[in-house]
Protein backbone atom coordinates (compact mmCIF):
# COMPACT_ATOMS: atom_id res chain seq x y z
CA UNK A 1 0.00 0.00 0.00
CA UNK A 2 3.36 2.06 0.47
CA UNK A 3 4.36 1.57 -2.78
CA UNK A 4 0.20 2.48 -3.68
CA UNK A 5 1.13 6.08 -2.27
CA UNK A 6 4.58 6.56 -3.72
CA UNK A 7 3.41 6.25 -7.53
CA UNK A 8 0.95 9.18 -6.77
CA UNK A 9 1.29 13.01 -8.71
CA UNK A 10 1.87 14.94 -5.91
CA UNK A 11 0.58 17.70 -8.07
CA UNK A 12 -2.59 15.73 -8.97
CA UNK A 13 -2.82 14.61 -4.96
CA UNK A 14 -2.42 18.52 -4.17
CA UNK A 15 -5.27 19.18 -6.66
CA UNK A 16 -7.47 16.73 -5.59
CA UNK A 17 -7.03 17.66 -1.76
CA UNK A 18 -7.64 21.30 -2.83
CA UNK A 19 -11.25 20.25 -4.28
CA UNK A 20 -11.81 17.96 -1.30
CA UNK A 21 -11.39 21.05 1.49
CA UNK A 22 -13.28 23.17 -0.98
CA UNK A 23 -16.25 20.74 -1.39
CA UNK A 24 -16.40 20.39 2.12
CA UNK A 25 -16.49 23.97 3.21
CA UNK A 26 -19.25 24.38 0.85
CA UNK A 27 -20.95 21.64 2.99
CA UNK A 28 -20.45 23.42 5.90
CA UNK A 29 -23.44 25.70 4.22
CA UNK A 30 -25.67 23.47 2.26
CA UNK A 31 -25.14 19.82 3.54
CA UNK A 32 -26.18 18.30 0.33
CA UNK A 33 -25.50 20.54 -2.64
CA UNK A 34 -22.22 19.31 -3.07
CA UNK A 35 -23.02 15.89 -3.50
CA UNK A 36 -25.61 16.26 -6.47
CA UNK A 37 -23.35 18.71 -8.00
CA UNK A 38 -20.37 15.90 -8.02
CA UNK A 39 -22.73 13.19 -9.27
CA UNK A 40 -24.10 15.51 -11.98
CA UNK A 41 -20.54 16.19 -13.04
CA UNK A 42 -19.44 12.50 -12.49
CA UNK A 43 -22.36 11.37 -15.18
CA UNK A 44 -21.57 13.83 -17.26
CA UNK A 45 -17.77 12.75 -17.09
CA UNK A 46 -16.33 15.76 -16.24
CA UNK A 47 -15.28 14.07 -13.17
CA UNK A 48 -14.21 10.91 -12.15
CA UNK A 49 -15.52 8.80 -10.09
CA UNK A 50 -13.64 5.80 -8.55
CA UNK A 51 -12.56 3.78 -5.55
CA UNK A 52 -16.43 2.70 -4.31
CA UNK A 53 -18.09 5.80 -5.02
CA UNK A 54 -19.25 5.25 -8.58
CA UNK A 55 -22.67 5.23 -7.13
CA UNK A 56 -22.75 9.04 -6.32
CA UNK A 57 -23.49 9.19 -10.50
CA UNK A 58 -26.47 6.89 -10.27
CA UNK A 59 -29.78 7.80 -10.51
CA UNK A 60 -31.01 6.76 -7.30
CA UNK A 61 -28.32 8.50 -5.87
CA UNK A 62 -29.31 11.85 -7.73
CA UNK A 63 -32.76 11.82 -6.99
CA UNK A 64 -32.11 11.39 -3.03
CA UNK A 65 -29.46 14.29 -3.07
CA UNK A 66 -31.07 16.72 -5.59
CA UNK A 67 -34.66 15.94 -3.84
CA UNK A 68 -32.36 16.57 -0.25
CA UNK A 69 -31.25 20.03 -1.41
CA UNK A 70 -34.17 21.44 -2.63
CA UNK A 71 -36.04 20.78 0.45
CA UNK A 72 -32.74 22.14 2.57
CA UNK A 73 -32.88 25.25 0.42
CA UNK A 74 -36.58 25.57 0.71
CA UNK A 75 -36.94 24.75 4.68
CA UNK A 76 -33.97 27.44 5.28
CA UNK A 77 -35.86 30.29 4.29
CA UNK A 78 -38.96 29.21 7.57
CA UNK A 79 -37.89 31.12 11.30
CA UNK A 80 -37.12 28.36 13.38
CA UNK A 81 -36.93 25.29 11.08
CA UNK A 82 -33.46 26.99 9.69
CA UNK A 83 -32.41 27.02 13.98
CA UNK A 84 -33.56 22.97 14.18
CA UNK A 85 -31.03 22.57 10.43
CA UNK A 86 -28.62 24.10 12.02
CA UNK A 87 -28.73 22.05 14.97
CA UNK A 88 -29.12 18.57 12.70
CA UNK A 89 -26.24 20.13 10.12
CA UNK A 90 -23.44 19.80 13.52
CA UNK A 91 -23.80 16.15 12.75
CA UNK A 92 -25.18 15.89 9.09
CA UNK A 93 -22.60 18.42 7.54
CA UNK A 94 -19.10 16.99 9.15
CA UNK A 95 -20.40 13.50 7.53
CA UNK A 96 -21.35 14.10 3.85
CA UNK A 97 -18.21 16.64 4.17
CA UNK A 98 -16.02 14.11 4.83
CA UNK A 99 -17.98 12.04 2.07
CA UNK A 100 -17.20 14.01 -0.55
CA UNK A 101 -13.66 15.02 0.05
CA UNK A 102 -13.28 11.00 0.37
CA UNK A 103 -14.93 10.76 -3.15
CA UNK A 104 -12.28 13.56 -4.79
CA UNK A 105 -9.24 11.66 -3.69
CA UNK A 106 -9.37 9.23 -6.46
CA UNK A 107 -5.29 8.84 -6.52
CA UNK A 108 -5.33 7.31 -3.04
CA UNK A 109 -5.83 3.98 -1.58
CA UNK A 110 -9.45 3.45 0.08
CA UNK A 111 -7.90 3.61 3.34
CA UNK A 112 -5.63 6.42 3.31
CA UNK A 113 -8.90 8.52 1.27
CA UNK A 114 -11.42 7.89 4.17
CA UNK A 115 -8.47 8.59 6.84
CA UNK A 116 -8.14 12.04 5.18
CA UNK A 117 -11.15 12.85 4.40
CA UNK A 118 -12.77 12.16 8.15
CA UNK A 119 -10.00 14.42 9.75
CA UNK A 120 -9.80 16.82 7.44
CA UNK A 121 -12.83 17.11 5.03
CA UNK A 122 -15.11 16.59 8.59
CA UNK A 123 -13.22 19.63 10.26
CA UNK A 124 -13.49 21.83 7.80
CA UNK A 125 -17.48 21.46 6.82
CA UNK A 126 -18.08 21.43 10.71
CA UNK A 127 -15.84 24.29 11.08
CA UNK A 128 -17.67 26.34 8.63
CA UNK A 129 -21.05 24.94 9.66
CA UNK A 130 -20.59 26.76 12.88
CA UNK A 131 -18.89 30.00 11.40
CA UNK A 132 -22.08 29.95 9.59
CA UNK A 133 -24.26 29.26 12.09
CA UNK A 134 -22.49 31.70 14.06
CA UNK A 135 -23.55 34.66 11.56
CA UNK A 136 -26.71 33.52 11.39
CA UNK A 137 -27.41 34.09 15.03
CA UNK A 138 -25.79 37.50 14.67
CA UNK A 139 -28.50 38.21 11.76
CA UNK A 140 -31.42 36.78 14.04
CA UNK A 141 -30.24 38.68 16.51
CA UNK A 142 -29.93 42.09 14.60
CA UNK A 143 -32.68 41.81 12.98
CA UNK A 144 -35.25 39.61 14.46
CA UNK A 145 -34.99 36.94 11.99
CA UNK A 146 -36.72 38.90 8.91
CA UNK A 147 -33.22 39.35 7.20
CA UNK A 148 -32.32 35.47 7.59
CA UNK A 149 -34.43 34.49 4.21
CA UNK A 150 -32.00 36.96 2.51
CA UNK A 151 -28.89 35.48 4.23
CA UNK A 152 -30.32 31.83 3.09
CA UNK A 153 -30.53 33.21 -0.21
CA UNK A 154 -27.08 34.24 -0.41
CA UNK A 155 -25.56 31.20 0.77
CA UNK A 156 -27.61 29.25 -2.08
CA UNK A 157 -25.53 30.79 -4.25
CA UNK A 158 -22.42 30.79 -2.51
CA UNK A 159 -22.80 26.71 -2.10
CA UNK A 160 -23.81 26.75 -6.05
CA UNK A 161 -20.84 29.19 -6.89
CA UNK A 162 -17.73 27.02 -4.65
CA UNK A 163 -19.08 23.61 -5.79
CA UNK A 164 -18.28 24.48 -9.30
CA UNK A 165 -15.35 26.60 -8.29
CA UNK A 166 -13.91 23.55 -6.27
CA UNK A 167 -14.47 21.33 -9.01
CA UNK A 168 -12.98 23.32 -12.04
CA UNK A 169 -11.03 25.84 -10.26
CA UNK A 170 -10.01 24.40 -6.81
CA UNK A 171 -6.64 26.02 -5.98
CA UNK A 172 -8.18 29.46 -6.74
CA UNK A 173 -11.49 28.37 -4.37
CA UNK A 174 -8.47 27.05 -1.84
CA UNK A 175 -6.74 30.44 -1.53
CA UNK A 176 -10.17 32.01 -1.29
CA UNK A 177 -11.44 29.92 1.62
CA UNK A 178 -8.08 30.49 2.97
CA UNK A 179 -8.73 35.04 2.70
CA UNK A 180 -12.03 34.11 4.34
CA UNK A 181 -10.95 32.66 6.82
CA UNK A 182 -8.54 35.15 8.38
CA UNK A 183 -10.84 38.06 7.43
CA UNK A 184 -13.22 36.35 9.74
CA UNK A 185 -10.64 35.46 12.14
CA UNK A 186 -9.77 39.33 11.90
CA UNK A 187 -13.16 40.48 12.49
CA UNK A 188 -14.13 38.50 15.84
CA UNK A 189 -10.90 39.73 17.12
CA UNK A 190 -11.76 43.04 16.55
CA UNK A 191 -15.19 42.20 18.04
CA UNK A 192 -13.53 40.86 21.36
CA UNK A 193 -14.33 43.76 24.38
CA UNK A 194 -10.80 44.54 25.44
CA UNK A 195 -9.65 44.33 28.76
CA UNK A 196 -9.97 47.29 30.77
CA UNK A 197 -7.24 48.33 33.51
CA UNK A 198 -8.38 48.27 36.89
CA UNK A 199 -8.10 51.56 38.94
């Protein structure tokens, strides 16, 4: 299985990691999303599919994911049923994250792919869930809810938007994720109350 790892491109293994994380982030907003878009792309073969997950192209397979999405989408725009996806994404999102990064690492052995994607491609969709989650309290919050529909909306086409950019473009969507990150990172620090001297 060594020898398995050896013979990879570390180019193409750098490539496919890069649309793993991506995919996965964008799970981190729509749980499901990502899935249909890379078994659309894997019957169309503009991806492949290998290793076991050949099935993600089916139709079965499309129907559950596509018909999962749409109702995701459509249940995220209701006050209070987008609180209870939230609550159902912390375990939902960190599993069909780690699904699909698994799926885009078609150079490695099955073992080494699910090892990977678990650590890594669950982290990052859970991190993200909760970044977004996070926001979307501070929106409830600000606004009593009636701006969330519009902040659903926007993520619909954010998940749309870095599916296909992880896909076709995914060292770009990498070092975009990667911006995002410490601009948020910036912005709660700035957020923090500072620590006030005593007198």
């Amino acid at each position: 299985m060594l020898n398995d790892v050896e013979t990879v491109s570390y180019a193409s293994l750098l490539l496919q990691i890069a649309t793993g994380v991506g995919l996965a982030a964008v799970t981190g907003l729509r749980a499901f999303l990502p899935a249909f878009v890379v078994g659309v792309l894997g019957r169309l073969d503009w991806i492949p599919l290998r290793g076991g997950f050949e099935w993600l192209e089916s139709i079965p397979a499309l129907v559950i994911f596509g018909t999962a999405f749409i109702l995701e989408i459509l249940a995220d725009k209701i006050p209070g049923v987008d609180h209870f996806l939230d609550v159902t994404g912390t375990v939902v999102k960190p599993a069909v994250g780690a699904l699909v990064m698994v799926a885009s690492l078609t150079d490695l052995p099955p073992l080494y792919a699910a090892v990977i994607g678990l650590l890594l491609g669950g982290s990052v969709s859970g991190s993200v869930h909760f970044a977004k989650a996070g926001l979307r309290a501070i929106s409830t919050g600000a606004t009593g809810g009636t701006a969330n529909p519009i902040v659903s909306a926007a993520e619909d086409g954010l998940s749309l938007s870095g599916s296909l950019l992880a896909v076709f473009f995914p060292v770009l969507f990498f070092l975009i994720l990667i911006a995002t990150a410490l601009l948020l990172f910036y912005f709660l620090q700035r957020r923090k109350p500072r620590l006030r001297p005593e007198s």
